[in-house]
PDB file of N, CA and C in Angstrom:
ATOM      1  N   UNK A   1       1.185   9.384  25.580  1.00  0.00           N
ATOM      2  CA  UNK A   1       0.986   8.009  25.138  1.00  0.00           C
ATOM      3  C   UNK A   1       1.906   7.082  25.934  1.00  0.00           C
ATOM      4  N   UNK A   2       1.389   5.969  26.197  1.00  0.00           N
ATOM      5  CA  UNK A   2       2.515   5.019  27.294  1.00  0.00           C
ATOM      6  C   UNK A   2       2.864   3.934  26.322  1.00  0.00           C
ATOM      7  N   UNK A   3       4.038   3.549  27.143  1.00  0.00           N
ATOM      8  CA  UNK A   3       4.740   2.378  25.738  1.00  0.00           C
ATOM      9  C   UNK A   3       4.160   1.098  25.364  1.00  0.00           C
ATOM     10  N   UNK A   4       4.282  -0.073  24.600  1.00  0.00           N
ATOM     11  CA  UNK A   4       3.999  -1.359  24.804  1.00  0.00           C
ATOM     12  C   UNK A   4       4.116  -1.654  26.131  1.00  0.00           C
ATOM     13  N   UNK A   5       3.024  -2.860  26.229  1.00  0.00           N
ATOM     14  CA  UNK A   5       3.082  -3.671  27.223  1.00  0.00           C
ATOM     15  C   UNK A   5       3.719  -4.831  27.008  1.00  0.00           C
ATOM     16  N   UNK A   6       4.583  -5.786  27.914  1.00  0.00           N
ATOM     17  CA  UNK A   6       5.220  -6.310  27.937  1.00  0.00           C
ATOM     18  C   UNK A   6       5.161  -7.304  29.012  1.00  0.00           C
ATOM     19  N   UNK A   7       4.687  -8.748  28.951  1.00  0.00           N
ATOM     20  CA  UNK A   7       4.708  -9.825  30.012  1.00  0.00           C
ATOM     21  C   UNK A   7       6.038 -10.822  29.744  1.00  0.00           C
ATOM     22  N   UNK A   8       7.116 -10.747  30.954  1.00  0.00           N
ATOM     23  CA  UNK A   8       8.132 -11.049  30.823  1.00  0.00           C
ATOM     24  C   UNK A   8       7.876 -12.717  31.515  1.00  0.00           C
ATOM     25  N   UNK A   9       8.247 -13.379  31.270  1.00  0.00           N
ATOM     26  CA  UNK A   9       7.557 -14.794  32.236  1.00  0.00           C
ATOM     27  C   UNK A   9       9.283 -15.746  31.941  1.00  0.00           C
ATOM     28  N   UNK A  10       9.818 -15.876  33.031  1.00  0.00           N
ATOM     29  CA  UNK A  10      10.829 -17.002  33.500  1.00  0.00           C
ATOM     30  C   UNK A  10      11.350 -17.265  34.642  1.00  0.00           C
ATOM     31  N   UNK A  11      11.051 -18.828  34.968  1.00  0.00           N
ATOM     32  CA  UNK A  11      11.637 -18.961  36.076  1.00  0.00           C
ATOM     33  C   UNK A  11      12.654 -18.499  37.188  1.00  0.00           C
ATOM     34  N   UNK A  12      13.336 -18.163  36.480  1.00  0.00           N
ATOM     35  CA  UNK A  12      15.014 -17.489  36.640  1.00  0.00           C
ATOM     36  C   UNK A  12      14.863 -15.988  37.576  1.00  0.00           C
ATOM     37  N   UNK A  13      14.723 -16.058  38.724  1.00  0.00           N
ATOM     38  CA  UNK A  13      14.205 -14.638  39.217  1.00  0.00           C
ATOM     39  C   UNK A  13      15.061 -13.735  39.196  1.00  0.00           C
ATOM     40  N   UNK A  14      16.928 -14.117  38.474  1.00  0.00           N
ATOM     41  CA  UNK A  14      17.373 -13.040  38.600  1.00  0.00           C
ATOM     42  C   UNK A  14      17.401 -12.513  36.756  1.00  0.00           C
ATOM     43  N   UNK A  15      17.454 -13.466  35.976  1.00  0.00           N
ATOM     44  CA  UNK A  15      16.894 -13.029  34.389  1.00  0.00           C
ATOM     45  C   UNK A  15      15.753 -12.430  34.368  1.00  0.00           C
ATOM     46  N   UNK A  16      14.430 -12.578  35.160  1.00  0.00           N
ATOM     47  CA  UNK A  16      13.353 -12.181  35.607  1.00  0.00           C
ATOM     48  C   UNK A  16      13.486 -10.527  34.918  1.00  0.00           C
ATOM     49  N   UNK A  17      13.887 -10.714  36.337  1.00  0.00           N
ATOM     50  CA  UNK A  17      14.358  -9.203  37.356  1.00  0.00           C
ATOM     51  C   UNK A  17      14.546  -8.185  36.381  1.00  0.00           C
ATOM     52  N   UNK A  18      16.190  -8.727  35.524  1.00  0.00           N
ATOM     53  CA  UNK A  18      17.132  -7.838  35.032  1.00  0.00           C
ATOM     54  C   UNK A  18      16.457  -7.693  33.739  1.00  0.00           C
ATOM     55  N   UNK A  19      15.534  -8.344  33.152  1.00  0.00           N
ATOM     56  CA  UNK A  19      14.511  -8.888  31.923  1.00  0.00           C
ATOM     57  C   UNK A  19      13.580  -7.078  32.245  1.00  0.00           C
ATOM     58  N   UNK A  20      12.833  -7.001  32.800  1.00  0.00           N
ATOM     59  CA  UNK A  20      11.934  -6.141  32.941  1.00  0.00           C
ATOM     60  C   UNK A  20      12.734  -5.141  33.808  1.00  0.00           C
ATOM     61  N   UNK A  21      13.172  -4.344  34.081  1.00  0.00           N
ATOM     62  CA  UNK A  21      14.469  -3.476  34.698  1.00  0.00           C
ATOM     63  C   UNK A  21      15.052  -2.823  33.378  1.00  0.00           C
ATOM     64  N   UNK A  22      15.579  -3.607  32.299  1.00  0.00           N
ATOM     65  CA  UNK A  22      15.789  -3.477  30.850  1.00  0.00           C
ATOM     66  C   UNK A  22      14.855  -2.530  30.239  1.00  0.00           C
ATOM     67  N   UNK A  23      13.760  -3.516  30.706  1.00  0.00           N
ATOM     68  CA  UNK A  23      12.616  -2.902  29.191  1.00  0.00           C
ATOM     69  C   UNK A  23      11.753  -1.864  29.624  1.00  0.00           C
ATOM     70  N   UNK A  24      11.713  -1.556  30.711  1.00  0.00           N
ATOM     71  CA  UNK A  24      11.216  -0.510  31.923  1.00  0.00           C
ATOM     72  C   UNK A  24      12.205   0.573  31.540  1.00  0.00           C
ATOM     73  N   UNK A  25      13.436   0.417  31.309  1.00  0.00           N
ATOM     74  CA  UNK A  25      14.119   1.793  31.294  1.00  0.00           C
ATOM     75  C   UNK A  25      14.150   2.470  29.574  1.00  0.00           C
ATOM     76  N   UNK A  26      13.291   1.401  28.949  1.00  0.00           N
ATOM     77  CA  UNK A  26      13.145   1.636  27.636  1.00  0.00           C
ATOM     78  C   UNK A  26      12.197   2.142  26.720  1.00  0.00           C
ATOM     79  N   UNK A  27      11.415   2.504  28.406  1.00  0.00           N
ATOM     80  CA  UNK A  27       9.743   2.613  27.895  1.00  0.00           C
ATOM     81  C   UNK A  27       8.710   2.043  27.594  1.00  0.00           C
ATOM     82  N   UNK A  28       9.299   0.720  28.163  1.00  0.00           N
ATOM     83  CA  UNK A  28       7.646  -0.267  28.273  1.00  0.00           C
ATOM     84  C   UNK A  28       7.419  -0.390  29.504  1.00  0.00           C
ATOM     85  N   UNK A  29       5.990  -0.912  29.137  1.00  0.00           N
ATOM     86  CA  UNK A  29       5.129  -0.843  30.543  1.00  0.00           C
ATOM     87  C   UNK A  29       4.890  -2.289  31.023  1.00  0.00           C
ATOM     88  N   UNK A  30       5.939  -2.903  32.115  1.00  0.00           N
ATOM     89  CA  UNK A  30       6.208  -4.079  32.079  1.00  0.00           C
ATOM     90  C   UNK A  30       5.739  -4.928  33.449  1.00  0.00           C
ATOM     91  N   UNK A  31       4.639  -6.206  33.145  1.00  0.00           N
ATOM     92  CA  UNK A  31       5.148  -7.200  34.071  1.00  0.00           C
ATOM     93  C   UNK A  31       5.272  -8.646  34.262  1.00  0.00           C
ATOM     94  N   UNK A  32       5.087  -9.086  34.707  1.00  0.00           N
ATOM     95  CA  UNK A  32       6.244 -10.356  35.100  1.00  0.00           C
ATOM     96  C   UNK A  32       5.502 -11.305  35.792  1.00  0.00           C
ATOM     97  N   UNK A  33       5.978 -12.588  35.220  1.00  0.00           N
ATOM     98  CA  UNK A  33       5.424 -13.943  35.664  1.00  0.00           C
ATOM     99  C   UNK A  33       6.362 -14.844  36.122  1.00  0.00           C
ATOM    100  N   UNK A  34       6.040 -15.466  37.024  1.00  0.00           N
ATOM    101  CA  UNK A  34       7.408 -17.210  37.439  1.00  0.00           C
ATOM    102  C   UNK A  34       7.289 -18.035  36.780  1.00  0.00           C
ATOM    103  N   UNK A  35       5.871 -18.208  36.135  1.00  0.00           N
ATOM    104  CA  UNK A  35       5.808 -19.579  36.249  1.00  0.00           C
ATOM    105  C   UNK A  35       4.613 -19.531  34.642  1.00  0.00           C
ATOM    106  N   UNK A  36       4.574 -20.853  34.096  1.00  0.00           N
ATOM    107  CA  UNK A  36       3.332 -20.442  32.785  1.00  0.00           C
ATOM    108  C   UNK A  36       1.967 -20.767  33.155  1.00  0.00           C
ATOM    109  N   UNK A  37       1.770 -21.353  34.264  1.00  0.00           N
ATOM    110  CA  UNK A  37       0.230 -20.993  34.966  1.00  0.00           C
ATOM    111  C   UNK A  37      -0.195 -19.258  35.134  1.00  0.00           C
ATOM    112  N   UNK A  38       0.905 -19.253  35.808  1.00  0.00           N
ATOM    113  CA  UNK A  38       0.508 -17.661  35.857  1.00  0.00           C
ATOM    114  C   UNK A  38       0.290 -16.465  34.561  1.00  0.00           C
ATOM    115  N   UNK A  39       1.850 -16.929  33.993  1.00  0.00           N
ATOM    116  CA  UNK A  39       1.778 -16.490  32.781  1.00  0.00           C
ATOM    117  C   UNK A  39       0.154 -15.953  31.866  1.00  0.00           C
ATOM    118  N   UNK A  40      -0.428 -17.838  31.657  1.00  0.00           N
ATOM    119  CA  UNK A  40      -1.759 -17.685  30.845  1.00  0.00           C
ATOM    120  C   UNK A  40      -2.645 -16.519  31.474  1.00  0.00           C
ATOM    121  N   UNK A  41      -2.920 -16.656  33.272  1.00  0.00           N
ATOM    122  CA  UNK A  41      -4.019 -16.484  33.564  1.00  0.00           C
ATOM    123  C   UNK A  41      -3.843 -14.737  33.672  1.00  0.00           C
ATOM    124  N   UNK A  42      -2.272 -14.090  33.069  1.00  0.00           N
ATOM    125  CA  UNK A  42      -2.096 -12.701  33.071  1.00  0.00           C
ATOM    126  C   UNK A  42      -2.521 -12.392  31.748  1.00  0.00           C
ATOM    127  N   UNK A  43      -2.620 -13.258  30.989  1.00  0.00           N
ATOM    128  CA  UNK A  43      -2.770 -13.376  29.140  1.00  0.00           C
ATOM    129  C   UNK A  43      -3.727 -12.907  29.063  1.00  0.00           C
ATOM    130  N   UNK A  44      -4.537 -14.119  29.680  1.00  0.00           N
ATOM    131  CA  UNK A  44      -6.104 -14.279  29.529  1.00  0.00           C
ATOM    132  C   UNK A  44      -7.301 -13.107  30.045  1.00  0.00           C
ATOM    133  N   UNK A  45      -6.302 -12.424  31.013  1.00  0.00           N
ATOM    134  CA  UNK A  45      -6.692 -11.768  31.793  1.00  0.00           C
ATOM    135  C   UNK A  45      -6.760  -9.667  31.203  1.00  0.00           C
ATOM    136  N   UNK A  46      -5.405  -9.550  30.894  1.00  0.00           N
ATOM    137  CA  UNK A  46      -4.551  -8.789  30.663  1.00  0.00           C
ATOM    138  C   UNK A  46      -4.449  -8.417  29.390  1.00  0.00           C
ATOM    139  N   UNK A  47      -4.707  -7.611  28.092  1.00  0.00           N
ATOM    140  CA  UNK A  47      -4.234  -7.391  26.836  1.00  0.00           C
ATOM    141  C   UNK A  47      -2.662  -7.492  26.424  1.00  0.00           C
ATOM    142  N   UNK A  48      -1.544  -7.745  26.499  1.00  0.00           N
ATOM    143  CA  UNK A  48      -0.668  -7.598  26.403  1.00  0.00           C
ATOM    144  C   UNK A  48       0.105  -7.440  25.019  1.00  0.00           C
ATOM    145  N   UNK A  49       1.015  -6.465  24.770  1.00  0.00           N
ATOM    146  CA  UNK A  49       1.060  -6.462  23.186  1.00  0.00           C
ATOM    147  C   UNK A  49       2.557  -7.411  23.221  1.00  0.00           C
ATOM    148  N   UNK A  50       3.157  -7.867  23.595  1.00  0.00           N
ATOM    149  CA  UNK A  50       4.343  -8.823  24.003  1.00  0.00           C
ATOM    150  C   UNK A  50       4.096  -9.428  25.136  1.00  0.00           C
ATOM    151  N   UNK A  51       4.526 -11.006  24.641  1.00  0.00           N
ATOM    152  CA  UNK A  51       5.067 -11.622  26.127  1.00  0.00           C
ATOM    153  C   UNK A  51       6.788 -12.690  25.457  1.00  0.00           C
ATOM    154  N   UNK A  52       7.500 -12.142  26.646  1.00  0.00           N
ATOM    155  CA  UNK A  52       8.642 -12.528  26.355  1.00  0.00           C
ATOM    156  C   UNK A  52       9.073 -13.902  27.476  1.00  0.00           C
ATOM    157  N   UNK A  53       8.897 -14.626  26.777  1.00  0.00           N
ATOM    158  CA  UNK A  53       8.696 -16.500  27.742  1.00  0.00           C
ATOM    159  C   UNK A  53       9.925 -17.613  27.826  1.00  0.00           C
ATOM    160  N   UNK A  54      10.557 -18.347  28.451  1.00  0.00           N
ATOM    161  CA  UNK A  54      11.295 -18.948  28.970  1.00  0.00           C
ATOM    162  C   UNK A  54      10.694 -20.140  28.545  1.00  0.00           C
ATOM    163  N   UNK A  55      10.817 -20.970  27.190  1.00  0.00           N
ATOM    164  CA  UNK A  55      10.561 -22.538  26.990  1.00  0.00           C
ATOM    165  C   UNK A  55      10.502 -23.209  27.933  1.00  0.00           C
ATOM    166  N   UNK A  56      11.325 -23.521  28.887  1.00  0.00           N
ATOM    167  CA  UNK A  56      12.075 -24.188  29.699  1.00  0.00           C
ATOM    168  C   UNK A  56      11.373 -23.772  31.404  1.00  0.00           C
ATOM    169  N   UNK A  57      10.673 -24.607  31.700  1.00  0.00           N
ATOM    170  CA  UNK A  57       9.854 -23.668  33.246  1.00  0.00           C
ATOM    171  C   UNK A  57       9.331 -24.933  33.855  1.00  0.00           C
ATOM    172  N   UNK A  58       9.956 -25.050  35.554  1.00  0.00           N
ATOM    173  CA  UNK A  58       8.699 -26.284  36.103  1.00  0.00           C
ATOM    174  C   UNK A  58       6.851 -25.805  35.382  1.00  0.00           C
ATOM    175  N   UNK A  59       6.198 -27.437  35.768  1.00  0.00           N
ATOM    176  CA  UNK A  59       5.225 -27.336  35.203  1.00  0.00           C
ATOM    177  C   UNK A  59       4.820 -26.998  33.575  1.00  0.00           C
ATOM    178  N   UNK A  60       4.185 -25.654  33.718  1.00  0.00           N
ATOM    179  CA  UNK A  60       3.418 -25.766  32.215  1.00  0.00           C
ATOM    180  C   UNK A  60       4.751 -24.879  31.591  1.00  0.00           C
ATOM    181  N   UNK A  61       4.895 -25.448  30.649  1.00  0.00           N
ATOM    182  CA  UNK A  61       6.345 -24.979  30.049  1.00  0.00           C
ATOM    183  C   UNK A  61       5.745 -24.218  28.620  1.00  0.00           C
ATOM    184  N   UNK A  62       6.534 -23.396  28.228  1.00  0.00           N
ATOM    185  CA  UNK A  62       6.508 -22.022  27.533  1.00  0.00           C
ATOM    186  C   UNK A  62       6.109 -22.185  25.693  1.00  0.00           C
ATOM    187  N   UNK A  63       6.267 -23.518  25.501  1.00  0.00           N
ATOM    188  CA  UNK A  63       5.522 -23.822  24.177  1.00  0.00           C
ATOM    189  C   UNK A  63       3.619 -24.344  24.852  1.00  0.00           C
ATOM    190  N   UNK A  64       3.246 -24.751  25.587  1.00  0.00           N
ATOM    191  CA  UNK A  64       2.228 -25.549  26.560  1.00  0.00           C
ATOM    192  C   UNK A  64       1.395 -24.023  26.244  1.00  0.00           C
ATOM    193  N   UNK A  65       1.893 -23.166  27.082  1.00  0.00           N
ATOM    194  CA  UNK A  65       1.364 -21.322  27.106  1.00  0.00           C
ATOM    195  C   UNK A  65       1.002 -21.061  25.613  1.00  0.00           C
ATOM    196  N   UNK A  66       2.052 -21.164  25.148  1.00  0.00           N
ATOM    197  CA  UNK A  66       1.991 -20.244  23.195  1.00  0.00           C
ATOM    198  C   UNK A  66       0.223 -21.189  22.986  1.00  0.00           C
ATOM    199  N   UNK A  67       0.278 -22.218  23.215  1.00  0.00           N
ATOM    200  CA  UNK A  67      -0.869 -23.356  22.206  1.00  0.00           C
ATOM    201  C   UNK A  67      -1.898 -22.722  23.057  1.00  0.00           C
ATOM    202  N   UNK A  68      -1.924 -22.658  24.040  1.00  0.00           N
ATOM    203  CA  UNK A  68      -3.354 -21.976  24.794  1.00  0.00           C
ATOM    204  C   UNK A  68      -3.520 -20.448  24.853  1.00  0.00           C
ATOM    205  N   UNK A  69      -2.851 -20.093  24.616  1.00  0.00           N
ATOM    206  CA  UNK A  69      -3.160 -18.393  24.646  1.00  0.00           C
ATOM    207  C   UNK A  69      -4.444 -18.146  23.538  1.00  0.00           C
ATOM    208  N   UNK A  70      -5.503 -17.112  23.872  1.00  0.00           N
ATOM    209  CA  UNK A  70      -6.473 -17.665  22.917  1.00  0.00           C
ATOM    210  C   UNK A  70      -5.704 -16.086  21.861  1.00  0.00           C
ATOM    211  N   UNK A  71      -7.362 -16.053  21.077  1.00  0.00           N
ATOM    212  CA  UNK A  71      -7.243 -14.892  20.342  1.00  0.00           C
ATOM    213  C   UNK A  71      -7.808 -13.481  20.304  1.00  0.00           C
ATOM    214  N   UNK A  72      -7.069 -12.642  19.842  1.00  0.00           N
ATOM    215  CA  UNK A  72      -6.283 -12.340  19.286  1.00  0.00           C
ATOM    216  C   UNK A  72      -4.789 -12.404  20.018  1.00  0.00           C
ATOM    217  N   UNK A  73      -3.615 -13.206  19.760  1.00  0.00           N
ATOM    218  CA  UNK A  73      -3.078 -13.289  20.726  1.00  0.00           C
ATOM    219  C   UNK A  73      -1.748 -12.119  20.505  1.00  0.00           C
ATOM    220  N   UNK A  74      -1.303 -12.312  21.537  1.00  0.00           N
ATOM    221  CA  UNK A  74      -0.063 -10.836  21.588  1.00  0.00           C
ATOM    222  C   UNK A  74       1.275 -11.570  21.181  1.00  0.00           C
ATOM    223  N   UNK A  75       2.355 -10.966  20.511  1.00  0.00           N
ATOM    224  CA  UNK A  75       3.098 -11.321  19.413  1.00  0.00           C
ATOM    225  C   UNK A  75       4.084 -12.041  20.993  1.00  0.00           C
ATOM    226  N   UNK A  76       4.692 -13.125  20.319  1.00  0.00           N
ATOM    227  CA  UNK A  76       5.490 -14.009  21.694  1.00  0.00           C
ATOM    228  C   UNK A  76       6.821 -14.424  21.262  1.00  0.00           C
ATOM    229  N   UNK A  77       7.759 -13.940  22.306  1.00  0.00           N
ATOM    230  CA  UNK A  77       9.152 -14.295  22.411  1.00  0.00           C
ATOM    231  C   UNK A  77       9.465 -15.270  22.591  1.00  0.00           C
ATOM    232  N   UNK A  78       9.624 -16.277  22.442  1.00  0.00           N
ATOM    233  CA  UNK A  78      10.167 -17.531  23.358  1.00  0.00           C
ATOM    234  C   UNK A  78      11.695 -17.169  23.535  1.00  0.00           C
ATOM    235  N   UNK A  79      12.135 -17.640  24.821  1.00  0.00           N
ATOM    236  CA  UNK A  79      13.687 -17.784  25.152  1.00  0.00           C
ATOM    237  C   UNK A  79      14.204 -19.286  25.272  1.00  0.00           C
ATOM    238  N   UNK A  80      15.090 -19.814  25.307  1.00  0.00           N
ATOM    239  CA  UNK A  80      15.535 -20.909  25.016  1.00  0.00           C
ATOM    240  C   UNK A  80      17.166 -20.650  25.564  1.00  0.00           C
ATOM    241  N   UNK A  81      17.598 -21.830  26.537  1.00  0.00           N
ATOM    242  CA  UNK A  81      19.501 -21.730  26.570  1.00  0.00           C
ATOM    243  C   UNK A  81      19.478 -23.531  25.895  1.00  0.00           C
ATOM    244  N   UNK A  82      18.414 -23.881  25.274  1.00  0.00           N
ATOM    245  CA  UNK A  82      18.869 -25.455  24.902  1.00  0.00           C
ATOM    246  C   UNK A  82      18.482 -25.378  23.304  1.00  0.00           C
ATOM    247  N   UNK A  83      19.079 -26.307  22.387  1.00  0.00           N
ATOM    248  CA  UNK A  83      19.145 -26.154  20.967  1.00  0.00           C
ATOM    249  C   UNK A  83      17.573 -26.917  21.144  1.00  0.00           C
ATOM    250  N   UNK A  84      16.895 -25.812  19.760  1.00  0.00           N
ATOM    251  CA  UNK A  84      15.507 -26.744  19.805  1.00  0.00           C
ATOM    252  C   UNK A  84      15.221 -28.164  19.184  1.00  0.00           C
ATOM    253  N   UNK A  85      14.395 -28.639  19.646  1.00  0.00           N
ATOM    254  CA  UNK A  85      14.479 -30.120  19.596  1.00  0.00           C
ATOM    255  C   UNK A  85      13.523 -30.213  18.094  1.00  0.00           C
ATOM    256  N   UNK A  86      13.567 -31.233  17.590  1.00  0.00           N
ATOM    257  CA  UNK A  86      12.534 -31.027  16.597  1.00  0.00           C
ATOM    258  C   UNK A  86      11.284 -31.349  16.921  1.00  0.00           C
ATOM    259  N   UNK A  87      10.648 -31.665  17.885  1.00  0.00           N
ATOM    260  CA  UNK A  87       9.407 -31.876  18.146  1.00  0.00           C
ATOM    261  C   UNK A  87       8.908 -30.094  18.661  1.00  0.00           C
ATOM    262  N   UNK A  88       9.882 -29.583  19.198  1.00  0.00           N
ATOM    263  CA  UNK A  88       9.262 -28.338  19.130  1.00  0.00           C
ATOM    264  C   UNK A  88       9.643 -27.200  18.151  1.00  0.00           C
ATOM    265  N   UNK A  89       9.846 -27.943  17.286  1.00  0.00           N
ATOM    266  CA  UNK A  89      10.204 -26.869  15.868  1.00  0.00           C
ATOM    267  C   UNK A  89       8.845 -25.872  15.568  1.00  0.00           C
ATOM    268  N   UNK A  90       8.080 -27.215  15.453  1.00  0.00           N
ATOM    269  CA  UNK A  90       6.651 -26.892  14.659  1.00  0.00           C
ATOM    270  C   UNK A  90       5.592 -26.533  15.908  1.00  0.00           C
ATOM    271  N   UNK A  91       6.070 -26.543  17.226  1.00  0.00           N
ATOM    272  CA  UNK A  91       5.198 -25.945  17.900  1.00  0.00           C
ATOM    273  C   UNK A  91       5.745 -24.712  17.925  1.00  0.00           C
ATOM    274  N   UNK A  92       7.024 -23.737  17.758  1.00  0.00           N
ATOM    275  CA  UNK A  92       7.559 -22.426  18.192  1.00  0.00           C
ATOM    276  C   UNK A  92       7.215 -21.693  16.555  1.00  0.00           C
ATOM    277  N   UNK A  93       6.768 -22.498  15.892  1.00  0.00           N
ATOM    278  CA  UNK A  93       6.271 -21.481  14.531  1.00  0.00           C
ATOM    279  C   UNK A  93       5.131 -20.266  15.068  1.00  0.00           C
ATOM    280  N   UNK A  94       4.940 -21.137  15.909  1.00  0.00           N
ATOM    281  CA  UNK A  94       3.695 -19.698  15.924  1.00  0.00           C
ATOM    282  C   UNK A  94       3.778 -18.465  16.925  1.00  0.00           C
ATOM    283  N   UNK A  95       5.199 -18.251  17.296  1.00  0.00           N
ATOM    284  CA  UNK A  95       5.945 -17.244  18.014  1.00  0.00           C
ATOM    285  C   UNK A  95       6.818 -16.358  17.008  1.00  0.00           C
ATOM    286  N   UNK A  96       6.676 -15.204  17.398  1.00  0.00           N
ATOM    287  CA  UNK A  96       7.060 -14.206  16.969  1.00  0.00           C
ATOM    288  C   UNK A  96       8.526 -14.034  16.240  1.00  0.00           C
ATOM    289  N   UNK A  97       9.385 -14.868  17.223  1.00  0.00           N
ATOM    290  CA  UNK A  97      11.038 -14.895  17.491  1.00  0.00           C
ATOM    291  C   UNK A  97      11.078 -16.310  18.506  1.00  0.00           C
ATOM    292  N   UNK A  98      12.082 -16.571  18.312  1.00  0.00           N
ATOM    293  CA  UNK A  98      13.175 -17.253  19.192  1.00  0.00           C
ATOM    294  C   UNK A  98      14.645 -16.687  19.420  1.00  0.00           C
ATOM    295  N   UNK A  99      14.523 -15.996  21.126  1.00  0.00           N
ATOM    296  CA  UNK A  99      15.884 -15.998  21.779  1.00  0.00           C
ATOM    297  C   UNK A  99      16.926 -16.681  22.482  1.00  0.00           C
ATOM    298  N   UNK A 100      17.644 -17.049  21.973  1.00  0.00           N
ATOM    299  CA  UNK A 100      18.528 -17.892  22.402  1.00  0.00           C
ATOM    300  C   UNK A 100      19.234 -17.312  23.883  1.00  0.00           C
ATOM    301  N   UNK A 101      19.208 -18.098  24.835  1.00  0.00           N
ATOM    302  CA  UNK A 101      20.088 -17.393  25.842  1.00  0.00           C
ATOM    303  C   UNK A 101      21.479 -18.400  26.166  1.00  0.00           C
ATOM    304  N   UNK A 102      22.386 -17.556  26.137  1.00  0.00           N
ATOM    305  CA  UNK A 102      22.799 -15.631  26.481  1.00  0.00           C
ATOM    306  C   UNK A 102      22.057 -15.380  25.331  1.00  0.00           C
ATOM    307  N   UNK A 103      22.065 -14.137  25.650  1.00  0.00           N
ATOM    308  CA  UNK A 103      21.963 -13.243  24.372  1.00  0.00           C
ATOM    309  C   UNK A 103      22.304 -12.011  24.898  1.00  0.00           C
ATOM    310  N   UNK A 104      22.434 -11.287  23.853  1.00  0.00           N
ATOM    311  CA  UNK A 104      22.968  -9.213  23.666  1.00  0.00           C
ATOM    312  C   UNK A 104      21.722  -8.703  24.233  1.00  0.00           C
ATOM    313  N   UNK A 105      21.685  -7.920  25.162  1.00  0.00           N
ATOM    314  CA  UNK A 105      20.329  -6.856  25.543  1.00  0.00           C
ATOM    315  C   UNK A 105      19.900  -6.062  24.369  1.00  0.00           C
ATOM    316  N   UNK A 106      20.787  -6.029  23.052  1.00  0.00           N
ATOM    317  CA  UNK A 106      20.269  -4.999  22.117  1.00  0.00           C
ATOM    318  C   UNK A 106      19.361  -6.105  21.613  1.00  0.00           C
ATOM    319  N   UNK A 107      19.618  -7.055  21.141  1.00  0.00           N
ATOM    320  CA  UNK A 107      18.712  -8.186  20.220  1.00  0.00           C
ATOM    321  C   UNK A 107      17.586  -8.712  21.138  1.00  0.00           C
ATOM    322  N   UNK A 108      17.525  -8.462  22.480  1.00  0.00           N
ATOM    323  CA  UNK A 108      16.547  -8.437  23.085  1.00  0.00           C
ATOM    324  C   UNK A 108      15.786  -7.634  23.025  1.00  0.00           C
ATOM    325  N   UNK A 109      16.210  -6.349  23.032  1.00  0.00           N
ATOM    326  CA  UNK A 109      15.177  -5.265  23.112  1.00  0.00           C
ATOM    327  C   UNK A 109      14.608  -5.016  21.319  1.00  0.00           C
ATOM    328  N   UNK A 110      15.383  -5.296  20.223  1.00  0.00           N
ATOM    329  CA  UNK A 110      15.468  -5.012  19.066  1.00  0.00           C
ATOM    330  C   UNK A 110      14.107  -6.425  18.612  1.00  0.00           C
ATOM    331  N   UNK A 111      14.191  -7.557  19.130  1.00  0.00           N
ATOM    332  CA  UNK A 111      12.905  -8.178  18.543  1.00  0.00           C
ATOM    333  C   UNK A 111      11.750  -7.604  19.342  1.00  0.00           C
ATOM    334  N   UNK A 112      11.884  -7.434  20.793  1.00  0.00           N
ATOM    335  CA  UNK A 112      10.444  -6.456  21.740  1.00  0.00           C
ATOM    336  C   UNK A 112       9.857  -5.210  20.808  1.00  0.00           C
ATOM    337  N   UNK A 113      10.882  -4.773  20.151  1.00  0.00           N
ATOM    338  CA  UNK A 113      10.799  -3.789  19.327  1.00  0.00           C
ATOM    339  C   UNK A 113       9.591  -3.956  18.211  1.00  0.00           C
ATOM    340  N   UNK A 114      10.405  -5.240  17.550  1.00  0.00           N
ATOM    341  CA  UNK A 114       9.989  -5.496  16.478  1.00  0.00           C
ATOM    342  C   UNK A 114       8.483  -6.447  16.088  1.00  0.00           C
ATOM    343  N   UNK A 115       7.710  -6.697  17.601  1.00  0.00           N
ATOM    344  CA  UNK A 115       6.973  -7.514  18.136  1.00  0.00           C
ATOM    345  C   UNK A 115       6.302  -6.435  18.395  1.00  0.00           C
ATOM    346  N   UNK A 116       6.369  -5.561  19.527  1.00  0.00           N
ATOM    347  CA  UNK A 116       5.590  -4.191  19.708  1.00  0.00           C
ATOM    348  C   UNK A 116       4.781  -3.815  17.993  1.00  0.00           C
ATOM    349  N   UNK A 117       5.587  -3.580  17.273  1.00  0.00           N
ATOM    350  CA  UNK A 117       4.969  -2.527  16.508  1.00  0.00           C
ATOM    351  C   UNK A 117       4.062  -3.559  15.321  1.00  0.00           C
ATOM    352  N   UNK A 118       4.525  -4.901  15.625  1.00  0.00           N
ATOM    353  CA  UNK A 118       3.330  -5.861  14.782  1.00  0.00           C
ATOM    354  C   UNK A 118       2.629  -5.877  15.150  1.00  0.00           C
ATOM    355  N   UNK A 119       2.620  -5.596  16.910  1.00  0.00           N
ATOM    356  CA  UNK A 119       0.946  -5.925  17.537  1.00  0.00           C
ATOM    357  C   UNK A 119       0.371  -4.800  17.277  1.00  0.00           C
ATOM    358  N   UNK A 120       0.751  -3.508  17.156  1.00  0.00           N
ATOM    359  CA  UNK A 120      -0.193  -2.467  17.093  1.00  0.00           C
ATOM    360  C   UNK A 120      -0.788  -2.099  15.512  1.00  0.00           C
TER     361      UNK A 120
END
């Protein structure tokens, strides 16, 4: 049996990187976006049982993605290094989690965790 799938999507190519490197050595089956154009069209494309997303991205930014992803959609991380604003309070309800960055690699991998086994 192979692990969750996992679409890691942030600008940041070295959080990227070290993002899926992580979850690869953890037993998911992981890949990776720059940008949230791409992001969708791996969504849309792709079954994914997680995608772990970067609010914060030139262009289509990571709440923009959550509202278009259609259905059934795959349980979603958002990441965040800025306090949320209240206009996007009520758009990040419909994500799985919110990670604050920094954050601990365990509480990273511990909501992927906990996102994995809702989608299945």
């Amino acid at each position: 049996m192979t692990g969750p799938t996992v679409l890691v999507v942030d600008d940041e190519v070295g959080m990227r990187d070290t993002m899926v490197a992580i979850l690869e050595l953890h037993g998911y089956q992981v890949s990776s976006a720059p940008d949230g154009d791409t992001a969708l069209r791996a969504v849309l494309t792709t079954p994914f049982d997680v995608v772990v997303m970067d609010i914060k991205m030139p262009g289509r930014d990571g709440v923009s993605v959550l509202r278009d992803i259609g259905s059934p959609p795959p349980r979603v991380i958002l990441m965040t290094a800025y306090a949320l604003e209240e206009q996007l309070r009520s758009a990040v309800a419909n994500a799985f989690a919110v990670l604050h960055k920094p954050f601990e690699t365990r509480r990273m991998l511990s909501l992927v965790a906990g996102a994995a086994k809702a989608a299945r």
